[in-house]
PDB file of N, CA and C in Angstrom:
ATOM      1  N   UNK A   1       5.311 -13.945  32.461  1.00  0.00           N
ATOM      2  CA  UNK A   1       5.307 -12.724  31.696  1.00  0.00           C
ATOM      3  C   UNK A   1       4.150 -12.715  30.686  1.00  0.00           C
ATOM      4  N   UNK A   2       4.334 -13.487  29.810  1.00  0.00           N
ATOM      5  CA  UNK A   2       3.075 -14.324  28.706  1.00  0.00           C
ATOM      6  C   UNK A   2       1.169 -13.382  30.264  1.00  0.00           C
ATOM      7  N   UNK A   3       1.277 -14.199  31.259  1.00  0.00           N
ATOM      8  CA  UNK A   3       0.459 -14.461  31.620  1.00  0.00           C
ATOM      9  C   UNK A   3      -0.070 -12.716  32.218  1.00  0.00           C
ATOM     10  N   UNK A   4       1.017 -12.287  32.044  1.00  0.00           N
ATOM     11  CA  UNK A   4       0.949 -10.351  32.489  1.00  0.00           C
ATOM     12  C   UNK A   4       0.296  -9.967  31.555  1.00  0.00           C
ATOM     13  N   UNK A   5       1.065 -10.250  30.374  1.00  0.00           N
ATOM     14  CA  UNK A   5       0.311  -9.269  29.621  1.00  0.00           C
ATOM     15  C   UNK A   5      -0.913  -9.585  28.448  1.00  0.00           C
ATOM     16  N   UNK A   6      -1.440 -11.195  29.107  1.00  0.00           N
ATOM     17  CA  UNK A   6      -2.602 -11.681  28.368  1.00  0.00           C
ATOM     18  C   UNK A   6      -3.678 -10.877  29.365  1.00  0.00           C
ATOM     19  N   UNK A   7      -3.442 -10.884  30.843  1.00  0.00           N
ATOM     20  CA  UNK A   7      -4.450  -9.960  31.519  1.00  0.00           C
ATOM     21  C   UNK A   7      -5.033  -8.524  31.221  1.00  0.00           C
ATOM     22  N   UNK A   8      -3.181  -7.811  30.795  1.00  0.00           N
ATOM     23  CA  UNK A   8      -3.747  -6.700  30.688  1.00  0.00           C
ATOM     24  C   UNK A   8      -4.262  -6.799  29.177  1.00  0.00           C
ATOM     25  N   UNK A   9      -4.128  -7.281  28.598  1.00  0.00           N
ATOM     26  CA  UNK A   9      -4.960  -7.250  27.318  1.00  0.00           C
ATOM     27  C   UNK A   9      -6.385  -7.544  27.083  1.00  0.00           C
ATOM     28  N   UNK A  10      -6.766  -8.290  28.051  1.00  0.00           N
ATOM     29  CA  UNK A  10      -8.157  -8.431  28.388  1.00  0.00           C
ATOM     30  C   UNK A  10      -8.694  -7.435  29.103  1.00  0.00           C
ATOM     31  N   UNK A  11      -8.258  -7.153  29.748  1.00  0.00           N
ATOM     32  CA  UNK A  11      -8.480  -5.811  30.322  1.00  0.00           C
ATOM     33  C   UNK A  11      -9.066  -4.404  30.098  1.00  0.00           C
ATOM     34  N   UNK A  12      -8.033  -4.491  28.579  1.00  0.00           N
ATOM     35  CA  UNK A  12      -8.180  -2.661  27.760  1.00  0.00           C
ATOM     36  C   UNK A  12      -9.256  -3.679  27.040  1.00  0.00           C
ATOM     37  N   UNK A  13      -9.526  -4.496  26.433  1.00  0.00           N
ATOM     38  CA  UNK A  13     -10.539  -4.814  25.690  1.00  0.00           C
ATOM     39  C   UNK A  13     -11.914  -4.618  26.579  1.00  0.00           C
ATOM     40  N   UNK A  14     -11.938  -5.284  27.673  1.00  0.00           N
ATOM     41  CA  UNK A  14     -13.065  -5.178  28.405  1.00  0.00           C
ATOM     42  C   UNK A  14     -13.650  -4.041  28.268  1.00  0.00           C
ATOM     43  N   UNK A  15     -12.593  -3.046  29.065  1.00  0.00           N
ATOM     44  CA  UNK A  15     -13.001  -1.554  29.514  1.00  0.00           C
ATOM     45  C   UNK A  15     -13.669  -1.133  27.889  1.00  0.00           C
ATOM     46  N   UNK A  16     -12.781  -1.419  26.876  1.00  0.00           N
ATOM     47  CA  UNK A  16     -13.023  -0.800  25.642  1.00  0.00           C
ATOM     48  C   UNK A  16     -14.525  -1.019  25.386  1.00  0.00           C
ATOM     49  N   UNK A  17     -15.080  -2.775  25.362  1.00  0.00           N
ATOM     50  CA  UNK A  17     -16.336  -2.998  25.104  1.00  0.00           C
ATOM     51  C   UNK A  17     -17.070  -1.987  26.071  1.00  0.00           C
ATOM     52  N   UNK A  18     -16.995  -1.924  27.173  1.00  0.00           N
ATOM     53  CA  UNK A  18     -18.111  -1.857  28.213  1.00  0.00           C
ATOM     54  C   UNK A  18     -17.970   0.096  27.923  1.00  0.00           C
ATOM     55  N   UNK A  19     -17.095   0.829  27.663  1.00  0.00           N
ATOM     56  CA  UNK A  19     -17.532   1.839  26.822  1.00  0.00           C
ATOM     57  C   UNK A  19     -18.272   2.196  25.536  1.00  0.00           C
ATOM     58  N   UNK A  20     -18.021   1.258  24.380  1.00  0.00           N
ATOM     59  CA  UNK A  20     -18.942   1.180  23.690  1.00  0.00           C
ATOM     60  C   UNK A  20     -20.848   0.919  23.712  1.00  0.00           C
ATOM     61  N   UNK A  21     -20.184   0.115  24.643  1.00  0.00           N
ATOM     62  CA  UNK A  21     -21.999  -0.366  25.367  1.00  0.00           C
ATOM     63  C   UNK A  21     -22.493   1.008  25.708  1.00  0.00           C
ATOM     64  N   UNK A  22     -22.168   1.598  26.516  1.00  0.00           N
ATOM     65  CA  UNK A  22     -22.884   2.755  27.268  1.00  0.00           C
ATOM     66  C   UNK A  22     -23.259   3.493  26.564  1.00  0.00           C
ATOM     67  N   UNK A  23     -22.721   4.007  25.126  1.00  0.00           N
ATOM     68  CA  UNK A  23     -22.891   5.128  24.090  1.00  0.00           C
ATOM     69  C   UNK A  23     -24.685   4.278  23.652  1.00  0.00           C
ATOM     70  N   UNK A  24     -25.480   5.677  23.221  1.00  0.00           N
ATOM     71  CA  UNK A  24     -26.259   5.501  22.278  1.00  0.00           C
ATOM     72  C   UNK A  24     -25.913   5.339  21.178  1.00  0.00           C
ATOM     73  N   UNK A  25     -26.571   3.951  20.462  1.00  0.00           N
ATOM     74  CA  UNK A  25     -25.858   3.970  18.994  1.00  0.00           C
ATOM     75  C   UNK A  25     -27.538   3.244  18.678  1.00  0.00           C
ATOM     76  N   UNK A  26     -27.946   4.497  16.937  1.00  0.00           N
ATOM     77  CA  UNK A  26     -28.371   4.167  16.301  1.00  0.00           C
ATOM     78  C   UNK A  26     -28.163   4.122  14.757  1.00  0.00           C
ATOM     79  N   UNK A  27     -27.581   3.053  14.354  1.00  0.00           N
ATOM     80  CA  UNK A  27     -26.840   3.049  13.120  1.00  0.00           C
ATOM     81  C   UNK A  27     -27.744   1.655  12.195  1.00  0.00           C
ATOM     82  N   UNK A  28     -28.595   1.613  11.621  1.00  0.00           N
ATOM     83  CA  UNK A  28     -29.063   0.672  10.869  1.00  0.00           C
ATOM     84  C   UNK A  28     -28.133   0.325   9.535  1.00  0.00           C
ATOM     85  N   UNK A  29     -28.069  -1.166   9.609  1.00  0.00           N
ATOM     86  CA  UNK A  29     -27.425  -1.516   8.850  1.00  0.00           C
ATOM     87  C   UNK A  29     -27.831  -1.848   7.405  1.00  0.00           C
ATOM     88  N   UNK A  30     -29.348  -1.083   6.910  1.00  0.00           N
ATOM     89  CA  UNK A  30     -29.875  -0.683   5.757  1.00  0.00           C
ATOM     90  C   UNK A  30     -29.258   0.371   5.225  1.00  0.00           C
ATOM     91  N   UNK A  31     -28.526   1.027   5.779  1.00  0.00           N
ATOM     92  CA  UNK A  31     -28.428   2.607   6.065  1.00  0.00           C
ATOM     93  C   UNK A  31     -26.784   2.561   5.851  1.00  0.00           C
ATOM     94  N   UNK A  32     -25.690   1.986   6.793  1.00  0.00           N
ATOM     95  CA  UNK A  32     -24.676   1.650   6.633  1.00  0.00           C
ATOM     96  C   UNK A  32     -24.392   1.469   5.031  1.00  0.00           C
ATOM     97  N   UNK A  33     -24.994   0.511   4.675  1.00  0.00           N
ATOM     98  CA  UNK A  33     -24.317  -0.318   3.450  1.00  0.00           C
ATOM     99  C   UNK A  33     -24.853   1.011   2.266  1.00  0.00           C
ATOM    100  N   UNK A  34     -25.168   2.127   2.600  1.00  0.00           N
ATOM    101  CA  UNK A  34     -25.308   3.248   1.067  1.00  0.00           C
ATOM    102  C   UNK A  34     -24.333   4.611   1.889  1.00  0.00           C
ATOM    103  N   UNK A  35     -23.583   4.372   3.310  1.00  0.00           N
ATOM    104  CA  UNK A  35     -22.951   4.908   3.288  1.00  0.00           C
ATOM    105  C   UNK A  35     -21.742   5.172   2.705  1.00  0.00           C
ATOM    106  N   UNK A  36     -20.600   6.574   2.411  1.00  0.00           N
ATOM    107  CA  UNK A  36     -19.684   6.083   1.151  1.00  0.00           C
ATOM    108  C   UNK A  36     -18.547   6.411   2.512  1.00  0.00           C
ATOM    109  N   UNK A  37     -18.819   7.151   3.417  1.00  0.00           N
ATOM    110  CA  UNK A  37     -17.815   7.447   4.994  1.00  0.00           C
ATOM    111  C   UNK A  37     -17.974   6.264   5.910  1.00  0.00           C
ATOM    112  N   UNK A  38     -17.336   5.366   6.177  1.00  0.00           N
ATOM    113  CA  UNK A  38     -17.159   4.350   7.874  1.00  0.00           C
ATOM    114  C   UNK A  38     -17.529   5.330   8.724  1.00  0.00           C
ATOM    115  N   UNK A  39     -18.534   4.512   9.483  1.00  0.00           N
ATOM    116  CA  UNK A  39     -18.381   5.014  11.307  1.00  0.00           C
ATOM    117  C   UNK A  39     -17.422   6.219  11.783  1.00  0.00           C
ATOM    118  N   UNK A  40     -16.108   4.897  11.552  1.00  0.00           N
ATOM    119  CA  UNK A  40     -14.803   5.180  12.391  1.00  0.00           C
ATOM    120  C   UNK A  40     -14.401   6.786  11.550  1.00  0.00           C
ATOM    121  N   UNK A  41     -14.205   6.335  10.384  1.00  0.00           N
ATOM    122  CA  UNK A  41     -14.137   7.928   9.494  1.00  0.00           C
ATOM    123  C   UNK A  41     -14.644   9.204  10.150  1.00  0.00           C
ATOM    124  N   UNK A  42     -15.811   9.171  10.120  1.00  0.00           N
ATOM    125  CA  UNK A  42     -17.216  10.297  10.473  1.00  0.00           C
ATOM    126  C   UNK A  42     -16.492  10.365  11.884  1.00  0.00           C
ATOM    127  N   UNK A  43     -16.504   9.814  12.673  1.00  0.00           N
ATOM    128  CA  UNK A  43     -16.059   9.957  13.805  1.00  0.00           C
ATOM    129  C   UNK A  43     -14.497  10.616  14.397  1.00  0.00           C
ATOM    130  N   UNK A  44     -14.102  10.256  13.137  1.00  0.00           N
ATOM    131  CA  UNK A  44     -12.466  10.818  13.605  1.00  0.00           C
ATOM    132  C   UNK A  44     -12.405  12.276  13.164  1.00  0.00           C
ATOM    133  N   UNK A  45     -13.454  12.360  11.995  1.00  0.00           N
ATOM    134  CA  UNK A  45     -14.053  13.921  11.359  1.00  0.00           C
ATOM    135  C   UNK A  45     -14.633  14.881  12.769  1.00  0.00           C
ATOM    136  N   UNK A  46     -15.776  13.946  13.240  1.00  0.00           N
ATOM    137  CA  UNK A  46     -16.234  14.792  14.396  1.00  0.00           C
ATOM    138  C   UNK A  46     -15.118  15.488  15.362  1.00  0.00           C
ATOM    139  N   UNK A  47     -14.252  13.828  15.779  1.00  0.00           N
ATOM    140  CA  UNK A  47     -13.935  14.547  16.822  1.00  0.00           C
ATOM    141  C   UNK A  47     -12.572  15.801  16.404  1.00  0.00           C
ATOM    142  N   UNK A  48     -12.087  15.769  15.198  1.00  0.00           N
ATOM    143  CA  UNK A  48     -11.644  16.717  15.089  1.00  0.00           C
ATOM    144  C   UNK A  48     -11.892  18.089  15.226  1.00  0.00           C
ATOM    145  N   UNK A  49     -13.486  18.503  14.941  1.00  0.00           N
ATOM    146  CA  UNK A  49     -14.060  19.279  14.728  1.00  0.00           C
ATOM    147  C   UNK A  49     -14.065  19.688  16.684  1.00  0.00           C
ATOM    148  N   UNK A  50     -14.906  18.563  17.355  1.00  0.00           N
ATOM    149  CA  UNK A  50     -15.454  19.004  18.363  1.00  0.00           C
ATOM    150  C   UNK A  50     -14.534  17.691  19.464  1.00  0.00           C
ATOM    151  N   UNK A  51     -13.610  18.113  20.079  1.00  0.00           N
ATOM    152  CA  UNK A  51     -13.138  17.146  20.898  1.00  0.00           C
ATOM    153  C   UNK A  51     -13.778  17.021  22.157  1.00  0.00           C
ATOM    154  N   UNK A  52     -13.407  15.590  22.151  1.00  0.00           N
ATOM    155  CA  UNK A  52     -14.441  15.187  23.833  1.00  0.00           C
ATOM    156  C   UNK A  52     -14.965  13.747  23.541  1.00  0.00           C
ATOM    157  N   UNK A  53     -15.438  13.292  24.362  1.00  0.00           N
ATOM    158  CA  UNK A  53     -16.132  12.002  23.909  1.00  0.00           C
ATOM    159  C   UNK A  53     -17.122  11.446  23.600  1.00  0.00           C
ATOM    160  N   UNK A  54     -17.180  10.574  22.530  1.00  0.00           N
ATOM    161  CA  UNK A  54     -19.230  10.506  21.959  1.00  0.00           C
ATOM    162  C   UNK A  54     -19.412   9.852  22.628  1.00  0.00           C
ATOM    163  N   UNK A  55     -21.313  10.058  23.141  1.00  0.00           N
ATOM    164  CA  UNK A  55     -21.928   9.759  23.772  1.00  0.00           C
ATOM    165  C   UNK A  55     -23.130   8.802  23.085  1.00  0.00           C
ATOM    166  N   UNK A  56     -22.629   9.391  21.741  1.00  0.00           N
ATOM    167  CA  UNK A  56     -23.967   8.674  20.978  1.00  0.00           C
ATOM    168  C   UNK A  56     -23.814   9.043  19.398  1.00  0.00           C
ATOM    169  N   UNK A  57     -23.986   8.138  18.819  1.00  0.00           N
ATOM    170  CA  UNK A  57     -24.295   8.079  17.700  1.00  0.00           C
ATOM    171  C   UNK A  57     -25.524   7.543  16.888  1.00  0.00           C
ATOM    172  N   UNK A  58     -25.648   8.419  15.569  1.00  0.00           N
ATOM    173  CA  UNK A  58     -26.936   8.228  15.064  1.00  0.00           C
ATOM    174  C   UNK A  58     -26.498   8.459  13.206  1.00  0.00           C
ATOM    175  N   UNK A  59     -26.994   7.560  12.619  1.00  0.00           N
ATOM    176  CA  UNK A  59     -27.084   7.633  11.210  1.00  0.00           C
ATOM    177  C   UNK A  59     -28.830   7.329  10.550  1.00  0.00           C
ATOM    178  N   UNK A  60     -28.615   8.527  10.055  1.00  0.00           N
ATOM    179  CA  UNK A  60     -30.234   8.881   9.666  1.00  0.00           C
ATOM    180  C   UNK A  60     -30.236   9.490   8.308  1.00  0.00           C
ATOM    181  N   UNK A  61     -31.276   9.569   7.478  1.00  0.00           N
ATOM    182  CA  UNK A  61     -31.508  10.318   6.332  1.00  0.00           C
ATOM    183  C   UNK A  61     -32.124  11.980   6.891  1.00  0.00           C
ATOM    184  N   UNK A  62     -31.556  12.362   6.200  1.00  0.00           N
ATOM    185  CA  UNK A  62     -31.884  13.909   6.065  1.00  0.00           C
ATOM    186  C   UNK A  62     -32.590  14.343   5.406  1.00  0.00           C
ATOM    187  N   UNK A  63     -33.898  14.974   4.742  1.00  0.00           N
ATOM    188  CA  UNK A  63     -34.227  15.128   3.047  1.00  0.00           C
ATOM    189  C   UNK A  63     -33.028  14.354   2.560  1.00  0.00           C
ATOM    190  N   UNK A  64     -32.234  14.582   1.726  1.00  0.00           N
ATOM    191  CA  UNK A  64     -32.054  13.693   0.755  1.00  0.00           C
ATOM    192  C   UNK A  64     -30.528  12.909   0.728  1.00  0.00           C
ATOM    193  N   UNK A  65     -30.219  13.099   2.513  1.00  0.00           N
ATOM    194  CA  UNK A  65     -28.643  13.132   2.559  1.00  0.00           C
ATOM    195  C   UNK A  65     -29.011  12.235   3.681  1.00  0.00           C
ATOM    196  N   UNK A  66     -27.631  11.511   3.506  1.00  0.00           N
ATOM    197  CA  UNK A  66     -26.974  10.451   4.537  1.00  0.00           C
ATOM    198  C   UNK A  66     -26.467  11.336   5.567  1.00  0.00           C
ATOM    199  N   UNK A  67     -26.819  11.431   7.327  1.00  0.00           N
ATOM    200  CA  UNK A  67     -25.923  12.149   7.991  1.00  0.00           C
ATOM    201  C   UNK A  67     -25.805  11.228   9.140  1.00  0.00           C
ATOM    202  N   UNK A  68     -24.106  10.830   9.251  1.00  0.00           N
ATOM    203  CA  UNK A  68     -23.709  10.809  11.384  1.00  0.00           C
ATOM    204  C   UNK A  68     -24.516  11.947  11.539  1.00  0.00           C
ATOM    205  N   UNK A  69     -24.729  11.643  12.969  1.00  0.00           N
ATOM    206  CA  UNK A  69     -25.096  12.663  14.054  1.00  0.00           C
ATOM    207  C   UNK A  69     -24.262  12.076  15.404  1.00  0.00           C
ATOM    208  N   UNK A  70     -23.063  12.852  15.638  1.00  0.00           N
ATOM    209  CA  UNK A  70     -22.662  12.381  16.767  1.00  0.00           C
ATOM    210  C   UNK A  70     -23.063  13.411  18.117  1.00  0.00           C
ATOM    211  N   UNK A  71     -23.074  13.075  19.122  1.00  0.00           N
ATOM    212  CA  UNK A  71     -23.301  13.516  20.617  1.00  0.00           C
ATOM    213  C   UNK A  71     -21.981  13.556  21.350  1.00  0.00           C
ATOM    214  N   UNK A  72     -21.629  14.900  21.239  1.00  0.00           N
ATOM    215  CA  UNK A  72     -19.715  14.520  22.163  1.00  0.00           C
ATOM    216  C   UNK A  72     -19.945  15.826  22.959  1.00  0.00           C
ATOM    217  N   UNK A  73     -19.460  14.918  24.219  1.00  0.00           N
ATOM    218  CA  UNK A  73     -19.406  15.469  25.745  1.00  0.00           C
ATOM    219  C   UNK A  73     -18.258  15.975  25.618  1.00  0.00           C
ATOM    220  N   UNK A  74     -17.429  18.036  25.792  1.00  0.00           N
ATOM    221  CA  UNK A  74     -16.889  18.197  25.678  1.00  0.00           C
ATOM    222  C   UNK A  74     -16.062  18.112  27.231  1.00  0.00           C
ATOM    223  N   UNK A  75     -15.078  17.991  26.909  1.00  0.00           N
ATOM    224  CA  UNK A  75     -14.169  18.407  28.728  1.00  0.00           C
ATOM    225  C   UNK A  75     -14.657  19.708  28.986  1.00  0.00           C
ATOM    226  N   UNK A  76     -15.070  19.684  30.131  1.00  0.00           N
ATOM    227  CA  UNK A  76     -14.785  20.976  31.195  1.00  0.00           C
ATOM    228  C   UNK A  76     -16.093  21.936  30.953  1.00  0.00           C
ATOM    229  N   UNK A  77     -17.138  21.337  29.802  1.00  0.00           N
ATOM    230  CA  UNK A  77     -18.397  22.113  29.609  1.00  0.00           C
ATOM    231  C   UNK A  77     -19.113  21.400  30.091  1.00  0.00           C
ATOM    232  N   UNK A  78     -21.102  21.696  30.533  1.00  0.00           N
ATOM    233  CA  UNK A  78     -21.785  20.878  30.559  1.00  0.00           C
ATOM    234  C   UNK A  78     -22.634  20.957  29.522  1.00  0.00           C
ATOM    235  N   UNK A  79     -23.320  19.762  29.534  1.00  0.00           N
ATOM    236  CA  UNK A  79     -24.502  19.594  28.078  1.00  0.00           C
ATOM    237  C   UNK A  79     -23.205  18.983  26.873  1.00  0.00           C
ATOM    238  N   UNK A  80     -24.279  18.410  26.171  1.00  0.00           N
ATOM    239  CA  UNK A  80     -23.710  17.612  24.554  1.00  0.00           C
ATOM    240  C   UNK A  80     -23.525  19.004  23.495  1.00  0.00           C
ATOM    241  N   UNK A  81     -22.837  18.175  22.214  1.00  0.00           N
ATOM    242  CA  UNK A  81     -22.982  18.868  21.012  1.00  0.00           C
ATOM    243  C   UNK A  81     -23.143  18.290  20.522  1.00  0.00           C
ATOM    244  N   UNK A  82     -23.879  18.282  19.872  1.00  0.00           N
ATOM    245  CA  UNK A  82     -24.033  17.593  18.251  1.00  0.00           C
ATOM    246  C   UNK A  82     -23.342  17.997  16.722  1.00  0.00           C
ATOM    247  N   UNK A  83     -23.040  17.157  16.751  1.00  0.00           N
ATOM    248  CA  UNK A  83     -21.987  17.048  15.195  1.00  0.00           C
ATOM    249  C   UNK A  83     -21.918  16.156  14.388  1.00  0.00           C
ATOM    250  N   UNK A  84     -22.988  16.946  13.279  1.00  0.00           N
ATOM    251  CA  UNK A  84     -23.571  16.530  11.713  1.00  0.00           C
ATOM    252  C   UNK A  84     -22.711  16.195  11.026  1.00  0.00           C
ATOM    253  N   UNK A  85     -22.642  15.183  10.394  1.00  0.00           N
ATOM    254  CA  UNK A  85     -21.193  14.891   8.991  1.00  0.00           C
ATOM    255  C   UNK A  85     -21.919  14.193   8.324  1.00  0.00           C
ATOM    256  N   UNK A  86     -21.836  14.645   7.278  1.00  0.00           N
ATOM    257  CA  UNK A  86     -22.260  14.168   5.512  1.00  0.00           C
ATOM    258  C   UNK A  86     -21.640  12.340   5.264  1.00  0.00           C
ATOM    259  N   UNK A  87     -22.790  11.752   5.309  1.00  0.00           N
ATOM    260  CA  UNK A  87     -22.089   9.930   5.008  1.00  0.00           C
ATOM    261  C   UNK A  87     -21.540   9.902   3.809  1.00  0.00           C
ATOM    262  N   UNK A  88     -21.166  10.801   2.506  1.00  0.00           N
ATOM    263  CA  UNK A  88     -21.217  10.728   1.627  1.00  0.00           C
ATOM    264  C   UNK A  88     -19.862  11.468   0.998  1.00  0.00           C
ATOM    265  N   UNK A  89     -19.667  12.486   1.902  1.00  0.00           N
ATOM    266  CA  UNK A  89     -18.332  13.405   1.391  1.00  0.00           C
ATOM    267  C   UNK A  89     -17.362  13.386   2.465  1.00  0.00           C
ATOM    268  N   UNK A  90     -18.179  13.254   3.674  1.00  0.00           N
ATOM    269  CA  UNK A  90     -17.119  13.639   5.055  1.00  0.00           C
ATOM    270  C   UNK A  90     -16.866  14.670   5.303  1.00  0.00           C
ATOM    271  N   UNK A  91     -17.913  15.721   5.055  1.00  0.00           N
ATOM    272  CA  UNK A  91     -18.192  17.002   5.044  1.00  0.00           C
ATOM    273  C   UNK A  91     -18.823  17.415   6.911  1.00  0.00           C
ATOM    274  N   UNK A  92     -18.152  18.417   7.346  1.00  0.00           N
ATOM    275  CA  UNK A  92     -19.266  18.518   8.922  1.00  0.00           C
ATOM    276  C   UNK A  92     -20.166  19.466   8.363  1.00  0.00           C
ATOM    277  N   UNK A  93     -21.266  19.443   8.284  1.00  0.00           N
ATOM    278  CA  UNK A  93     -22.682  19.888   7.938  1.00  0.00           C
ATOM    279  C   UNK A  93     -22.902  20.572   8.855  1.00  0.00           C
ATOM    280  N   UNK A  94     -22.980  20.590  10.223  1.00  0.00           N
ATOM    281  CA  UNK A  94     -23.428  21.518  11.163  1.00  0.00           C
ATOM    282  C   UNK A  94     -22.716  21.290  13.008  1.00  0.00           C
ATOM    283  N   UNK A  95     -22.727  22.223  13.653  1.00  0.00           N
ATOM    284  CA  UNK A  95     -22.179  22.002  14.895  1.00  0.00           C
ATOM    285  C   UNK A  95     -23.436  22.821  15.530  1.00  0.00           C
ATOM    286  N   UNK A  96     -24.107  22.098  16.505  1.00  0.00           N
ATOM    287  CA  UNK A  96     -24.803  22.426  17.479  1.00  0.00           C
ATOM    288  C   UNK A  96     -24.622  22.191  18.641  1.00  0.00           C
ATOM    289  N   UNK A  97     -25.032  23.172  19.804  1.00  0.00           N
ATOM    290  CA  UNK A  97     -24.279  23.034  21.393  1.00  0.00           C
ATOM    291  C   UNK A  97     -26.114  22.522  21.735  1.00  0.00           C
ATOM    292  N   UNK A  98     -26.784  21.509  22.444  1.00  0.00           N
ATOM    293  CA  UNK A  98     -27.463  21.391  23.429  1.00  0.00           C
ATOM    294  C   UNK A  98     -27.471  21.976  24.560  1.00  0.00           C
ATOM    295  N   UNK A  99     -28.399  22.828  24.591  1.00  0.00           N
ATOM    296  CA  UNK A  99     -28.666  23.922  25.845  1.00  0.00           C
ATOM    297  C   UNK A  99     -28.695  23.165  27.146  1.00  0.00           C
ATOM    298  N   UNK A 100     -28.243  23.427  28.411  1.00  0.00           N
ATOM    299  CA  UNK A 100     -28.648  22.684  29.523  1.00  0.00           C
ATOM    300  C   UNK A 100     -29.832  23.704  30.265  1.00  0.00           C
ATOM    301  N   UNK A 101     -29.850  24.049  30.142  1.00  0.00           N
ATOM    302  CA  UNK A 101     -30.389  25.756  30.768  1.00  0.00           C
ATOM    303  C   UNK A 101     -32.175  25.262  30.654  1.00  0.00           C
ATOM    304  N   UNK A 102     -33.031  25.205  30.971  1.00  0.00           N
ATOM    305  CA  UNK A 102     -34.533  24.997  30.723  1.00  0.00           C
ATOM    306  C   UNK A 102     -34.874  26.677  31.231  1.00  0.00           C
ATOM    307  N   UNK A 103     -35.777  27.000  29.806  1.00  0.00           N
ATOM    308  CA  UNK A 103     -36.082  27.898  29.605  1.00  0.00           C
ATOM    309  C   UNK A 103     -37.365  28.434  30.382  1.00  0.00           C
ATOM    310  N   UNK A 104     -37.785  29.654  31.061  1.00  0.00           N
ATOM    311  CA  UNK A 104     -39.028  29.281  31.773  1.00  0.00           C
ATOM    312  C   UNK A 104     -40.367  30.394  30.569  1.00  0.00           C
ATOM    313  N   UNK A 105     -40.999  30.039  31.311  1.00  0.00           N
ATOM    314  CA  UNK A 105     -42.564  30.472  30.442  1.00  0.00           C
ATOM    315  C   UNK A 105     -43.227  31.159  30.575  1.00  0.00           C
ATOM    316  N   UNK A 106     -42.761  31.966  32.024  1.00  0.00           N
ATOM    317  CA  UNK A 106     -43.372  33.185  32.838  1.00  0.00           C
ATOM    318  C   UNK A 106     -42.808  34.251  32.116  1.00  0.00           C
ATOM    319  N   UNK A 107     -43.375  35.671  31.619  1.00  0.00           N
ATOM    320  CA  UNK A 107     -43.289  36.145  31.366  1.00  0.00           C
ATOM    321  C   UNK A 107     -43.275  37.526  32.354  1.00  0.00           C
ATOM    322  N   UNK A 108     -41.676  38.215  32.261  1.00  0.00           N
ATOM    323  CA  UNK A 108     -41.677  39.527  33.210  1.00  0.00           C
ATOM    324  C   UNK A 108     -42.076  40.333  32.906  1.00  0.00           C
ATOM    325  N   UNK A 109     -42.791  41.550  33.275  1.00  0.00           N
ATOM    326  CA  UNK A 109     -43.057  42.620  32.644  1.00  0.00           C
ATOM    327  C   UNK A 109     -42.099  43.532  33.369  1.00  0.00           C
ATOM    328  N   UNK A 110     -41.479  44.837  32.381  1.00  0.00           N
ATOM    329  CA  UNK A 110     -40.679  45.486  33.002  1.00  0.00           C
ATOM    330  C   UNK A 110     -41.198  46.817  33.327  1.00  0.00           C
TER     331      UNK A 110
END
């Protein structure tokens, strides 16, 4: 029994790492340590906002602000969103949809 459920416990961990791996993550840990929001925080903010799963994360300066930038793949749409949250208040700053669509350059005349 012991030996059941030491497997499956290795298991959900595995899968767990080898999802984390795949995400883009750029989070410097210069950057971290003047954040006043965790990761995990900002993230549970996002996905409230925008459910689905991140694809990527990014912590960057803004002019003069700490922001996540997460990337979450919604169900059942195609293309990312991006979703801005303040490192500092836990504020969502902005929701943007990534276009999939490539725009063309030819111009119709009507």
């Amino acid at each position: 029994m012991r030996l059941l459920a030491s497997l499956t416990l290795v298991t959900a961990l595995t899968f767990a790492a080898g999802r984390l791996a795949a995400q883009d993550r750029n989070v410097p840990d210069s950057l971290v340590a003047k954040a006043k929001i965790s990761e995990d925080s900002a993230r549970a903010i996002a996905l409230k906002r925008v459910p689905g799963d991140v694809e990527g994360i990014t912590l960057a300066k803004m002019k003069t602000r700490l922001v996540y930038t997460f990337k979450v793949q919604r169900k059942g749409r195609p293309g990312l969103t991006d979703v801005q949250v303040n490192a500092a208040t836990g504020h969502v700053m902005a929701v943007r949809r990534e276009s999939t669509k490539s725009r063309s350059t030819t111009r119709h005349s009507s």
